[in-house]
ModelCIF file with pLDDT and N, C-alpha, C, O atoms, coordinates in Angstrom:
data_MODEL
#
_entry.id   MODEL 
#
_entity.id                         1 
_entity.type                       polymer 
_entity.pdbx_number_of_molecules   1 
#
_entity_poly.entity_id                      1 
_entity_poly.type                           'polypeptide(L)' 
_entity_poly.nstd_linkage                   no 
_entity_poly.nstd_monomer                   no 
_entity_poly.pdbx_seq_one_letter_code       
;(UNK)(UNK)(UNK)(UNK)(UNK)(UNK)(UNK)(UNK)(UNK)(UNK)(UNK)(UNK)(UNK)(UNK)(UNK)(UNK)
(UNK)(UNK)(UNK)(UNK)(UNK)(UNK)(UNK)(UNK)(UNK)(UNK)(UNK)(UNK)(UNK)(UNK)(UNK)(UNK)
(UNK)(UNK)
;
_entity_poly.pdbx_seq_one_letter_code_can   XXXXXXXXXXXXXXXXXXXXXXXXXXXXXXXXXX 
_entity_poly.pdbx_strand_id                 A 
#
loop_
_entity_poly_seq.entity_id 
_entity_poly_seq.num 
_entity_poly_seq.mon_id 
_entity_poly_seq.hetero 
1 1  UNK n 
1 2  UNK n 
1 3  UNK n 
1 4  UNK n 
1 5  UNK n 
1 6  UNK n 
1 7  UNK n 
1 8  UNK n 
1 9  UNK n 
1 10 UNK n 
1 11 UNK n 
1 12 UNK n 
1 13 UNK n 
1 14 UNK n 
1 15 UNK n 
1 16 UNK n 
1 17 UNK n 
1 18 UNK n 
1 19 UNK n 
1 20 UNK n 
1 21 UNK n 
1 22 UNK n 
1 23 UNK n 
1 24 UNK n 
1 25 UNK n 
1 26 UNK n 
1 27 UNK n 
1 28 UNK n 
1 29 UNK n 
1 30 UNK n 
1 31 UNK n 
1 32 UNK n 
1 33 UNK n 
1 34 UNK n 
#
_struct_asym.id          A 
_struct_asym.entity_id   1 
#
loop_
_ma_qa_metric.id 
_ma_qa_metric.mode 
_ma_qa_metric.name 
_ma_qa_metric.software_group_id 
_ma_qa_metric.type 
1 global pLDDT . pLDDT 
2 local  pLDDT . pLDDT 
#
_ma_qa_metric_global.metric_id      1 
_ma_qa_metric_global.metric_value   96.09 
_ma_qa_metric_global.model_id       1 
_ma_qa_metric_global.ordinal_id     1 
#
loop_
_ma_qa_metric_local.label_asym_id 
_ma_qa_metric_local.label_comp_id 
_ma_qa_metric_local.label_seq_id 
_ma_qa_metric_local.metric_id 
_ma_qa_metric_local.metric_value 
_ma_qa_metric_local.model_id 
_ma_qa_metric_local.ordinal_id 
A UNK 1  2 98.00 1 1  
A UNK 2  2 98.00 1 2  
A UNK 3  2 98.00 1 3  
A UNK 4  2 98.00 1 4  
A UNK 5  2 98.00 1 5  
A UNK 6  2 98.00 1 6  
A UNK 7  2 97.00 1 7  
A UNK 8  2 96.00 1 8  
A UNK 9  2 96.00 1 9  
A UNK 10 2 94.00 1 10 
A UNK 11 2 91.00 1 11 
A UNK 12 2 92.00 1 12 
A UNK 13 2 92.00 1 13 
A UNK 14 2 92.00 1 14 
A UNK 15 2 94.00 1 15 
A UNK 16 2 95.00 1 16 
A UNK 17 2 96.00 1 17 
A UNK 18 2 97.00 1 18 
A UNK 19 2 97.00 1 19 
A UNK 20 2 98.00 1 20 
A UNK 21 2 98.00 1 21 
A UNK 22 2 98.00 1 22 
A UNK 23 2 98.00 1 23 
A UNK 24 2 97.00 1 24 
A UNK 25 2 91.00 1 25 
A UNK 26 2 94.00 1 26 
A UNK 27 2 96.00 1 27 
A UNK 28 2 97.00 1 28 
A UNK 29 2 97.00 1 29 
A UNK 30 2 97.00 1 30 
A UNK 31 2 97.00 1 31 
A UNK 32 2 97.00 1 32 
A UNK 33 2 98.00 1 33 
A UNK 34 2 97.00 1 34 
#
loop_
_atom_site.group_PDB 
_atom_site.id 
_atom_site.type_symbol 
_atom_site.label_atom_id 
_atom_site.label_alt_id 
_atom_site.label_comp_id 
_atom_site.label_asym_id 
_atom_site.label_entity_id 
_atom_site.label_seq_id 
_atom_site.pdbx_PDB_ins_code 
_atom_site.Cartn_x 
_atom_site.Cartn_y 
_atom_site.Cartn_z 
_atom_site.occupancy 
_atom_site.B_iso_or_equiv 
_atom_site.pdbx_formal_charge 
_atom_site.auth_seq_id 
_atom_site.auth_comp_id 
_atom_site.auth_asym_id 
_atom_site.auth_atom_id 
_atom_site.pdbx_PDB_model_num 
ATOM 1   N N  . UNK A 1 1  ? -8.225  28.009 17.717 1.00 98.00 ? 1  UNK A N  1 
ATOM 2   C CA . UNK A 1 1  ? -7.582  27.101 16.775 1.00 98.00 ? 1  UNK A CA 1 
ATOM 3   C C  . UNK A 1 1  ? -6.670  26.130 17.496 1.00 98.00 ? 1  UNK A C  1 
ATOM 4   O O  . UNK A 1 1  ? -6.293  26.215 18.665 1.00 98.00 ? 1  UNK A O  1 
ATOM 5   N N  . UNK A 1 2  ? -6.454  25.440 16.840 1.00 98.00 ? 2  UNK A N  1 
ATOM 6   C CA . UNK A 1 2  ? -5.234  23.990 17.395 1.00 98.00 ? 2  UNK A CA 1 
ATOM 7   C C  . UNK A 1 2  ? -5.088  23.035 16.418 1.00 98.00 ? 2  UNK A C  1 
ATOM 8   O O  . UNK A 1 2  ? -6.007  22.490 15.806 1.00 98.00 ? 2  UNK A O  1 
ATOM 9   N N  . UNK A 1 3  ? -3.536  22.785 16.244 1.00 98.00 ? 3  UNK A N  1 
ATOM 10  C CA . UNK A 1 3  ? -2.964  21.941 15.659 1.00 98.00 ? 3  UNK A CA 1 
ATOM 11  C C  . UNK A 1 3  ? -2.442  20.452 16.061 1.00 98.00 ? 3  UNK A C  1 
ATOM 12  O O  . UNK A 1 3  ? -1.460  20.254 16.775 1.00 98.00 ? 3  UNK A O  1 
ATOM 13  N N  . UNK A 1 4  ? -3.020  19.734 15.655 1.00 98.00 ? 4  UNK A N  1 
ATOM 14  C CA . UNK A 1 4  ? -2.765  18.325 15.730 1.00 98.00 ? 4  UNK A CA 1 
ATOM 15  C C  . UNK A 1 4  ? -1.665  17.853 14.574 1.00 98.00 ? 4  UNK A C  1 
ATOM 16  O O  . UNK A 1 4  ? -1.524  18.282 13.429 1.00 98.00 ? 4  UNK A O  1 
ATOM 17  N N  . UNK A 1 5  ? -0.991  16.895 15.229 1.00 98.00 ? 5  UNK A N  1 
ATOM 18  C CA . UNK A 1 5  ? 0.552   16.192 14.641 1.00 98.00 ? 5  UNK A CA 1 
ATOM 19  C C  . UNK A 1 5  ? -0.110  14.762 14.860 1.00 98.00 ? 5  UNK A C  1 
ATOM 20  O O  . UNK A 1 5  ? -0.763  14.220 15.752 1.00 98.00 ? 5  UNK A O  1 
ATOM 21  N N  . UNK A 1 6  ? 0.450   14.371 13.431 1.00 98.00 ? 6  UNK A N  1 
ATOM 22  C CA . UNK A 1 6  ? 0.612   12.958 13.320 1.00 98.00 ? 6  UNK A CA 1 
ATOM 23  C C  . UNK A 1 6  ? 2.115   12.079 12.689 1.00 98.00 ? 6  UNK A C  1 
ATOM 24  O O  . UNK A 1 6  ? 2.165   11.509 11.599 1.00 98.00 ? 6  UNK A O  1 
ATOM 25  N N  . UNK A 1 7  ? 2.872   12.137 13.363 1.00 97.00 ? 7  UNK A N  1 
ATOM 26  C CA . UNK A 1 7  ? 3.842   11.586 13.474 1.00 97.00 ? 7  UNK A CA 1 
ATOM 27  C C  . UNK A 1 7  ? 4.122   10.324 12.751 1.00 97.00 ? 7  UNK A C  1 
ATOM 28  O O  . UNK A 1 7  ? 4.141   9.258  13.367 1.00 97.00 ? 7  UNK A O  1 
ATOM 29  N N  . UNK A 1 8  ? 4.286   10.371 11.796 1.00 96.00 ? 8  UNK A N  1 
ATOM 30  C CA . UNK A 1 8  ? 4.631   8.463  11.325 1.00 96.00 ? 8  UNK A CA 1 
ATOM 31  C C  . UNK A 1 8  ? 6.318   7.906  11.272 1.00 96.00 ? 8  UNK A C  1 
ATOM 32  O O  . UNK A 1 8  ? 7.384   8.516  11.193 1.00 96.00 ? 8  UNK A O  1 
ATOM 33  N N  . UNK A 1 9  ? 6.078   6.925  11.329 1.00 96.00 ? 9  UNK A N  1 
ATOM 34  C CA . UNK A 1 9  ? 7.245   6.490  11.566 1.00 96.00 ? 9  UNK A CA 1 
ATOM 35  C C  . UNK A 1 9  ? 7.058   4.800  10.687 1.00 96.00 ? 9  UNK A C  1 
ATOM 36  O O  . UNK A 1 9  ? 6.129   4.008  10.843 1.00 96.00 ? 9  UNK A O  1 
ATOM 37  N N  . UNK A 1 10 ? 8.454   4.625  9.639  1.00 94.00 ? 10 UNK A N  1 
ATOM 38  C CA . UNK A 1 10 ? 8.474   3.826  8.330  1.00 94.00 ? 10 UNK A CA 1 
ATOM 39  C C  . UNK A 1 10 ? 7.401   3.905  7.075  1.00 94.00 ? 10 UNK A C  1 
ATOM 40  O O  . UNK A 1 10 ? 7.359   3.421  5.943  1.00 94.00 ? 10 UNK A O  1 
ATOM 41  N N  . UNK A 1 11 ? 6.945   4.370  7.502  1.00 91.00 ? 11 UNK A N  1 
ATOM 42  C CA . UNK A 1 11 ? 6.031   4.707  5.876  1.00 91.00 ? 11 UNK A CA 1 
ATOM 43  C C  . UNK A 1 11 ? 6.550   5.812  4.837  1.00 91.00 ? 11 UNK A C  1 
ATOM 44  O O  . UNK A 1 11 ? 7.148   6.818  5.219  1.00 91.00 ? 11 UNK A O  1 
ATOM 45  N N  . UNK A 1 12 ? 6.303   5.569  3.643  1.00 92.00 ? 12 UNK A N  1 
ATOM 46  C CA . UNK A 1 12 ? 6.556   6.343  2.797  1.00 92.00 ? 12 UNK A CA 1 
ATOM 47  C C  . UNK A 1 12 ? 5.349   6.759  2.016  1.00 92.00 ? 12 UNK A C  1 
ATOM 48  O O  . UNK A 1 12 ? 4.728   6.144  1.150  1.00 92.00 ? 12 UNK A O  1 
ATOM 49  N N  . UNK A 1 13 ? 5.109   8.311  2.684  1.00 92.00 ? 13 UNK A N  1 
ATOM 50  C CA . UNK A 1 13 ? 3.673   9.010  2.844  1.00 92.00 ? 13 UNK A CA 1 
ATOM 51  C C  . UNK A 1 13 ? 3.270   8.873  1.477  1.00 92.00 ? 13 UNK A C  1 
ATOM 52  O O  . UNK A 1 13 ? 2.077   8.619  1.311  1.00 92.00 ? 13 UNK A O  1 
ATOM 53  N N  . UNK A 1 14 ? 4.100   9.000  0.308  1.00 92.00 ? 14 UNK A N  1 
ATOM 54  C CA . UNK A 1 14 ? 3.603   9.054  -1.000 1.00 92.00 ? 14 UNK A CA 1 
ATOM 55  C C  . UNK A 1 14 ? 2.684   7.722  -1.565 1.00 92.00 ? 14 UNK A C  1 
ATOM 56  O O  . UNK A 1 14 ? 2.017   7.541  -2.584 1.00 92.00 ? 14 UNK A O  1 
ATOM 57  N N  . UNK A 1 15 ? 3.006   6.876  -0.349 1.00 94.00 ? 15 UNK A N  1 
ATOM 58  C CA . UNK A 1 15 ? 2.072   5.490  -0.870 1.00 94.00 ? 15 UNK A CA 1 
ATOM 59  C C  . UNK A 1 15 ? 0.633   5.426  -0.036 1.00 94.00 ? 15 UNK A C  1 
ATOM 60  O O  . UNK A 1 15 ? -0.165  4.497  -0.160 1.00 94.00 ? 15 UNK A O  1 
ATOM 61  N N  . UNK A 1 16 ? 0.538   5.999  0.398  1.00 95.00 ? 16 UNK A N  1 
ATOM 62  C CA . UNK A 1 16 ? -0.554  5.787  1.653  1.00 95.00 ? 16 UNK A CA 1 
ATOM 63  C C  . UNK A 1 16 ? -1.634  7.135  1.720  1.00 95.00 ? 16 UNK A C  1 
ATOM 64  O O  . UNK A 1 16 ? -1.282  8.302  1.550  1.00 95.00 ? 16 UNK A O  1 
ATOM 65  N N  . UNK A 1 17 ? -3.124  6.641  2.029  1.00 96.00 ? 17 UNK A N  1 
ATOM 66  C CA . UNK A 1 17 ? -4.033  7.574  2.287  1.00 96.00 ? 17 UNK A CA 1 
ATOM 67  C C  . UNK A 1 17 ? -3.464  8.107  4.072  1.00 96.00 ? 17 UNK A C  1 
ATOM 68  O O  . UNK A 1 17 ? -2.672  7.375  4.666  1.00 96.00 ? 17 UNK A O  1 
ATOM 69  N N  . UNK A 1 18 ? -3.865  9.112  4.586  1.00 97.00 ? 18 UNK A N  1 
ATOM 70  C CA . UNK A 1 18 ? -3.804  9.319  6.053  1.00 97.00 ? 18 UNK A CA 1 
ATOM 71  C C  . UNK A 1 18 ? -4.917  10.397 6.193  1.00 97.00 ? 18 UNK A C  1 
ATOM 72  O O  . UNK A 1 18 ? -5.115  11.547 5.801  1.00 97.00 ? 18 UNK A O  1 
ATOM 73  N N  . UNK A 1 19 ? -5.703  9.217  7.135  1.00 97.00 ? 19 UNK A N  1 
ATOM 74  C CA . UNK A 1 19 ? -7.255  10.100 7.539  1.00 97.00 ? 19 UNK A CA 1 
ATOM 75  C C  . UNK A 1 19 ? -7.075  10.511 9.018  1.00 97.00 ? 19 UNK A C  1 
ATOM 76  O O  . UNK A 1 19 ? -6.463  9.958  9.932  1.00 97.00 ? 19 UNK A O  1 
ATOM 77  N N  . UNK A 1 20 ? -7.678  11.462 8.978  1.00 98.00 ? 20 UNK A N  1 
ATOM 78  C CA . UNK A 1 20 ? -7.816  12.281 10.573 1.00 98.00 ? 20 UNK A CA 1 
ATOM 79  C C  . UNK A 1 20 ? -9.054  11.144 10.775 1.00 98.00 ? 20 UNK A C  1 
ATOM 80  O O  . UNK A 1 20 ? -9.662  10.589 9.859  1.00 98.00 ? 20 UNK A O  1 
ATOM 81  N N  . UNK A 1 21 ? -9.301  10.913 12.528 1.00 98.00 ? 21 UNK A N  1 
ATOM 82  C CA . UNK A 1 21 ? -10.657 10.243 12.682 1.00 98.00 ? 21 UNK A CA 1 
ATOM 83  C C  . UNK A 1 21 ? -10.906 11.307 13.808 1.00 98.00 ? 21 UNK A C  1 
ATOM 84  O O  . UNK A 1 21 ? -10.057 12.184 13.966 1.00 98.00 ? 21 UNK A O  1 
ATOM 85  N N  . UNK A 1 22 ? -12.244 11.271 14.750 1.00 98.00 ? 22 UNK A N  1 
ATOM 86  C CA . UNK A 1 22 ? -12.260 11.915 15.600 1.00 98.00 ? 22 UNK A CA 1 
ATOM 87  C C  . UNK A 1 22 ? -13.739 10.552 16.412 1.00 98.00 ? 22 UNK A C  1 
ATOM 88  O O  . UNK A 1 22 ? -14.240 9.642  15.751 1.00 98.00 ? 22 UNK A O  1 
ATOM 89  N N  . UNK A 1 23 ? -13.894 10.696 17.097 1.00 98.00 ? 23 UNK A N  1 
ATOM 90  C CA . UNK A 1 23 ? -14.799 9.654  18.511 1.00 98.00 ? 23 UNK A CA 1 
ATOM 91  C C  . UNK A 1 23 ? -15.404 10.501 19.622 1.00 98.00 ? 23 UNK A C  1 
ATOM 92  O O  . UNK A 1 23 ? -14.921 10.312 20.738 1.00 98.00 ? 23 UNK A O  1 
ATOM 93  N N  . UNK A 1 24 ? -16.361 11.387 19.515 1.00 97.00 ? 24 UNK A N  1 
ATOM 94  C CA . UNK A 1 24 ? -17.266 11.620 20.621 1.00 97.00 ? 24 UNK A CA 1 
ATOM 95  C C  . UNK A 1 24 ? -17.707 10.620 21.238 1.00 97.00 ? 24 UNK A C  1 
ATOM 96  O O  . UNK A 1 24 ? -18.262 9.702  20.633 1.00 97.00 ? 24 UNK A O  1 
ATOM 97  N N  . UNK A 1 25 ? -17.488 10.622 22.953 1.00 91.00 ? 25 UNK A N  1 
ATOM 98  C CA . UNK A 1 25 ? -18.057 9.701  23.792 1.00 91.00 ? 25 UNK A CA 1 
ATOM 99  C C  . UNK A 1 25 ? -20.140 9.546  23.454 1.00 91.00 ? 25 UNK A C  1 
ATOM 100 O O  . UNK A 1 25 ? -21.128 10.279 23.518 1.00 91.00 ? 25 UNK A O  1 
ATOM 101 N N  . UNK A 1 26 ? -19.739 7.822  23.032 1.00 94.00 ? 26 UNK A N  1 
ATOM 102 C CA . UNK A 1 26 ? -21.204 7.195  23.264 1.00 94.00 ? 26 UNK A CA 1 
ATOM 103 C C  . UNK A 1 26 ? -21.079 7.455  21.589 1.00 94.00 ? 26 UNK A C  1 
ATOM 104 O O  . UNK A 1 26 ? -22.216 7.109  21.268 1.00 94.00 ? 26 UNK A O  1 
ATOM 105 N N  . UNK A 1 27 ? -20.452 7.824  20.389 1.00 96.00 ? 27 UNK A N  1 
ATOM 106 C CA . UNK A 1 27 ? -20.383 8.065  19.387 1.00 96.00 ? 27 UNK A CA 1 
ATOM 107 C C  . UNK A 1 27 ? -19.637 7.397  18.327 1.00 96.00 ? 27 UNK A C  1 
ATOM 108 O O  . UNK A 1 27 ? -18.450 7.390  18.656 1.00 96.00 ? 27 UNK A O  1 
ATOM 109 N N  . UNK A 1 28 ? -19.821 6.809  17.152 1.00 97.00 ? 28 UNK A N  1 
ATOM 110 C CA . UNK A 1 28 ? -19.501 6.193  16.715 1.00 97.00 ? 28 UNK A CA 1 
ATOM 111 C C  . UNK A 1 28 ? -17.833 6.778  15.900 1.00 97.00 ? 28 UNK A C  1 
ATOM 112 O O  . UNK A 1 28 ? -17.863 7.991  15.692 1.00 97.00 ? 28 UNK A O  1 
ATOM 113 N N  . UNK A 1 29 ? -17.193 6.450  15.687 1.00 97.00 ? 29 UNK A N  1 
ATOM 114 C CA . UNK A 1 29 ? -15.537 7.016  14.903 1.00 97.00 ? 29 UNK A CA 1 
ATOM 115 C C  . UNK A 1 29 ? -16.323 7.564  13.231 1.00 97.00 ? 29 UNK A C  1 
ATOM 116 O O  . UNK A 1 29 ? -16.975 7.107  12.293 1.00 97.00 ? 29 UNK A O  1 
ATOM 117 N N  . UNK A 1 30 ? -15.679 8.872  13.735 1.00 97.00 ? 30 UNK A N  1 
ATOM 118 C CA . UNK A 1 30 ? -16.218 9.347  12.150 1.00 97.00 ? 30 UNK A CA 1 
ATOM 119 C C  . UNK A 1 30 ? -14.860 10.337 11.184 1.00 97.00 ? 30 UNK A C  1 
ATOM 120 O O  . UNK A 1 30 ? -14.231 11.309 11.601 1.00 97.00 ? 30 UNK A O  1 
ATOM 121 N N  . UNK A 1 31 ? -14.785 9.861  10.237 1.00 97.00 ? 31 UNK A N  1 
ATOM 122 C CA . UNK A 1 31 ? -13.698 10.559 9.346  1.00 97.00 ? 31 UNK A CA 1 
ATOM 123 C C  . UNK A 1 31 ? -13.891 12.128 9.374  1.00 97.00 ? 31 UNK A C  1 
ATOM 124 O O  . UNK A 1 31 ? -14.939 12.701 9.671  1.00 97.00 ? 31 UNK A O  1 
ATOM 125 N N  . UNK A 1 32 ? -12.857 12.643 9.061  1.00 97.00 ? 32 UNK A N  1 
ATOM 126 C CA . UNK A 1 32 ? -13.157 14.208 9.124  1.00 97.00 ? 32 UNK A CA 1 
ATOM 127 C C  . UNK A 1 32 ? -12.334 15.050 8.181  1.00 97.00 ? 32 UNK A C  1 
ATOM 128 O O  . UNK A 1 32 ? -12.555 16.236 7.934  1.00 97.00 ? 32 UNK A O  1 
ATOM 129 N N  . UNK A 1 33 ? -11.205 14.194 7.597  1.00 98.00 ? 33 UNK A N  1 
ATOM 130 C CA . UNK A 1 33 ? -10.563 14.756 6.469  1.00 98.00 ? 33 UNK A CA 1 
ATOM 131 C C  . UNK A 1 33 ? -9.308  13.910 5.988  1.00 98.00 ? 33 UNK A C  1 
ATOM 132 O O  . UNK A 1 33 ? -8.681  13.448 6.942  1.00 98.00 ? 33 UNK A O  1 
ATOM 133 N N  . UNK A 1 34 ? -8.881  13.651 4.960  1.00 97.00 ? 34 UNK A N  1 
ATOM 134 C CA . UNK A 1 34 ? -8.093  12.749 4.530  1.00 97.00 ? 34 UNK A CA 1 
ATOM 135 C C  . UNK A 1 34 ? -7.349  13.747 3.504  1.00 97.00 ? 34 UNK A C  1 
ATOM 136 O O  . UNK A 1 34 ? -6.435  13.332 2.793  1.00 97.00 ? 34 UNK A O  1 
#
């Protein structure tokens, strides 16, 4: 297992979507959970 942090800084989370992305080399950016 492993935990990833996403840190924001001036936003006010209640207004905003925040998607994880992830990019395998030679691979296109693909969503993975929002």
């Amino acid at each position: 297992s492993l935990r990833l942090t996403c840190t924001t800084t001036g936003f006010i989370l209640n207004d905003y979507v925040i998607g994880w992305f992830r990019q395998a080399p030679g691979k296109e950016r693909e969503g993975v959970s929002f």
